[in-house]
Protein backbone atom coordinates (compact mmCIF):
# COMPACT_ATOMS: atom_id res chain seq x y z
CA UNK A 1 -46.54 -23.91 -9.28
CA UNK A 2 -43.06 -23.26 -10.73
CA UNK A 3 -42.03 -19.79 -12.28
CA UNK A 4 -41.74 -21.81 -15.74
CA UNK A 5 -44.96 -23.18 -15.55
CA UNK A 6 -46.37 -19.97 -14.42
CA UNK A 7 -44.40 -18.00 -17.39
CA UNK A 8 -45.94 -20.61 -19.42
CA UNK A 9 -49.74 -20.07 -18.26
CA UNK A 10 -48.75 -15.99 -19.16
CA UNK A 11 -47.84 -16.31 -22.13
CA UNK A 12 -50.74 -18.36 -23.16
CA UNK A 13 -53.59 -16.55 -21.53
CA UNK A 14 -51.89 -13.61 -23.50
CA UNK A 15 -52.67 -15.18 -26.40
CA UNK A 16 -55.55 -16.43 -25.32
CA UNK A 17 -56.39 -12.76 -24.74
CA UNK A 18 -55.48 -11.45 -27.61
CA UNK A 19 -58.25 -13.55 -29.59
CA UNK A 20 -60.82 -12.51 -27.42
CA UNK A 21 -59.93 -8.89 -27.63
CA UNK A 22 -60.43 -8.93 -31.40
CA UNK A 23 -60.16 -5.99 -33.94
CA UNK A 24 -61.99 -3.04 -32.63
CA UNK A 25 -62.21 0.51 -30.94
CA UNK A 26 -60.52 0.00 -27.93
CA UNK A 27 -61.57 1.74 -24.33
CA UNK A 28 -59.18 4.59 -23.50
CA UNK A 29 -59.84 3.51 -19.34
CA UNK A 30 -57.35 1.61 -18.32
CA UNK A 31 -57.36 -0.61 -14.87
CA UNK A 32 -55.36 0.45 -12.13
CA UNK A 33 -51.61 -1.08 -11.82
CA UNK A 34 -52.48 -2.74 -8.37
CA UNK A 35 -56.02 -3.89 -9.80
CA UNK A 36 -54.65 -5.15 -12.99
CA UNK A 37 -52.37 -7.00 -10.84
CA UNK A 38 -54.98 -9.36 -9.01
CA UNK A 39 -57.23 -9.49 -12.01
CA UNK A 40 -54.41 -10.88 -13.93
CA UNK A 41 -53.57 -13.35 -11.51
CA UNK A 42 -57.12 -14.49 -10.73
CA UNK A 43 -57.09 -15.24 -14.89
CA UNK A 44 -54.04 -17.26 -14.97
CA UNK A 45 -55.43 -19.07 -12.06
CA UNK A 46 -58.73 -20.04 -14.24
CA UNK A 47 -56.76 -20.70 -17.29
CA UNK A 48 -53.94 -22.72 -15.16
CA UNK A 49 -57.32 -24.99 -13.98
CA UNK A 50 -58.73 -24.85 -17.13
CA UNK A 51 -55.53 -26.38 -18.66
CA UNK A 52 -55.19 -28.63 -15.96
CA UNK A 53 -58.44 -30.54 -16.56
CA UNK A 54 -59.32 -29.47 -12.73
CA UNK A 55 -62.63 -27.24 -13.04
CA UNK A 56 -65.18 -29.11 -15.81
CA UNK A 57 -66.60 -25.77 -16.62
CA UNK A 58 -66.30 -23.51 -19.26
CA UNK A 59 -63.53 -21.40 -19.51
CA UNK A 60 -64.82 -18.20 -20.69
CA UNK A 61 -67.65 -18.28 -18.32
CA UNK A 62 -64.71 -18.50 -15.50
CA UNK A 63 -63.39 -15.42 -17.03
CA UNK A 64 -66.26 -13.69 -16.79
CA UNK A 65 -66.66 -14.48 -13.50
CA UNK A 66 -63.10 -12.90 -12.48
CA UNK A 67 -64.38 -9.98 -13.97
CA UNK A 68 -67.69 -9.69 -12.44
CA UNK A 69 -65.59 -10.71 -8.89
CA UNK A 70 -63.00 -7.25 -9.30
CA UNK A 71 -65.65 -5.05 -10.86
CA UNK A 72 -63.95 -5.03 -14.23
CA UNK A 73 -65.63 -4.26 -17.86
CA UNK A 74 -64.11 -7.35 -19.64
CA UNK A 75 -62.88 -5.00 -22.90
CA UNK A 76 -61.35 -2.93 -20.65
CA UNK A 77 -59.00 -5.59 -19.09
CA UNK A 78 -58.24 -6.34 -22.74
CA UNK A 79 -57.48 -2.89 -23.57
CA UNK A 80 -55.21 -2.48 -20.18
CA UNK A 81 -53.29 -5.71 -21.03
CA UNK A 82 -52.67 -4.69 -24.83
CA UNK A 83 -51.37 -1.01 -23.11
CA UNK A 84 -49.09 -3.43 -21.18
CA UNK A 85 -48.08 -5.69 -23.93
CA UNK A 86 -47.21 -2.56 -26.16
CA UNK A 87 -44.15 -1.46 -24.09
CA UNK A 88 -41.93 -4.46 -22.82
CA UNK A 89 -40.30 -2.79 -19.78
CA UNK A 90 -44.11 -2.39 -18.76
CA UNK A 91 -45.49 -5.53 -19.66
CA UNK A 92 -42.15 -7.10 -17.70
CA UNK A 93 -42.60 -4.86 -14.72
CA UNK A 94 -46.33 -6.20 -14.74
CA UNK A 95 -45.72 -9.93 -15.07
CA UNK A 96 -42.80 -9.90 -12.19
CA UNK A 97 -45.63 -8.57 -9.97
CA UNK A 98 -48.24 -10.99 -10.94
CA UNK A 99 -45.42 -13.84 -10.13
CA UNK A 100 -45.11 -12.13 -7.23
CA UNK A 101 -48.61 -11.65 -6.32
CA UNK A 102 -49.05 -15.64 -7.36
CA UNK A 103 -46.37 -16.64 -5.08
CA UNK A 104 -47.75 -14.69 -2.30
CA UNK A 105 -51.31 -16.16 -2.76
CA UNK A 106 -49.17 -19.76 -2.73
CA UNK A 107 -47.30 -18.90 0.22
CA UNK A 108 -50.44 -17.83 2.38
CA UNK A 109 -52.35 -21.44 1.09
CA UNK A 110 -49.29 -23.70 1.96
CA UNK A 111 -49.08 -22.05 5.68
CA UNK A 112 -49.57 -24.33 8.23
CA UNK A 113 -52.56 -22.65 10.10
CA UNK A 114 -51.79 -20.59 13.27
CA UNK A 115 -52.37 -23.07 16.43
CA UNK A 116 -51.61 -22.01 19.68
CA UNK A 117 -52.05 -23.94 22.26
CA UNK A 118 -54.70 -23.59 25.01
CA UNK A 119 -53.09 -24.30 28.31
């Protein structure tokens, strides 16, 4: 996945986000950075399928099953990723590690598997 299409899929899910946070009292927890890091990514993974027409399922039950997966009360993520958004030198410093997170996770599934030889 390219670093525009995967700016693209961030920007979106942040919107996407932002609907489903809605208007309410908002959690003071907040997920830790390393945490928020891998949750994040696992989302724009779902909504990167979703988009995609690859998974025929629904997309908010895929959310909710990244959450369920890291452990993580679903308002909460919304409330940690609205404390991002609010300052942009955060919210940047948080998407370049997500890319960078993504383009680990890329890396380690487009490695030719380790074969040594058996002689």
């Amino acid at each position: 996945m390219s670093t525009i299409k995967i700016q693209s899929h961030i920007v979106l899910t942040a919107v996407l986000c932002s609907l489903m946070a809605g208007c309410g009292d908002e959690p003071d927890q907040k997920i830790p950075g390393e945490k928020m890091v891998d949750v994040y990514a696992d989302v724009l993974i779902v909504t990167s399928a979703y988009e995609a027409g690859e998974e025929p399922v629904d997309y908010f039950e895929q959310l909710d099953s990244v959450f369920t997966e890291h452990n993580v009360d679903r308002d909460i993520f919304f409330s940690t990723l609205d404390y991002y958004r609010e300052d942009p030198y955060r919210w940047k410093d948080l998407l370049d590690r997500v890319i960078a997170e993504l383009e680990r996770r890329r890396g380690q599934v487009l490695e030719p598997p380790d074969i040594r030889s058996s002689s």
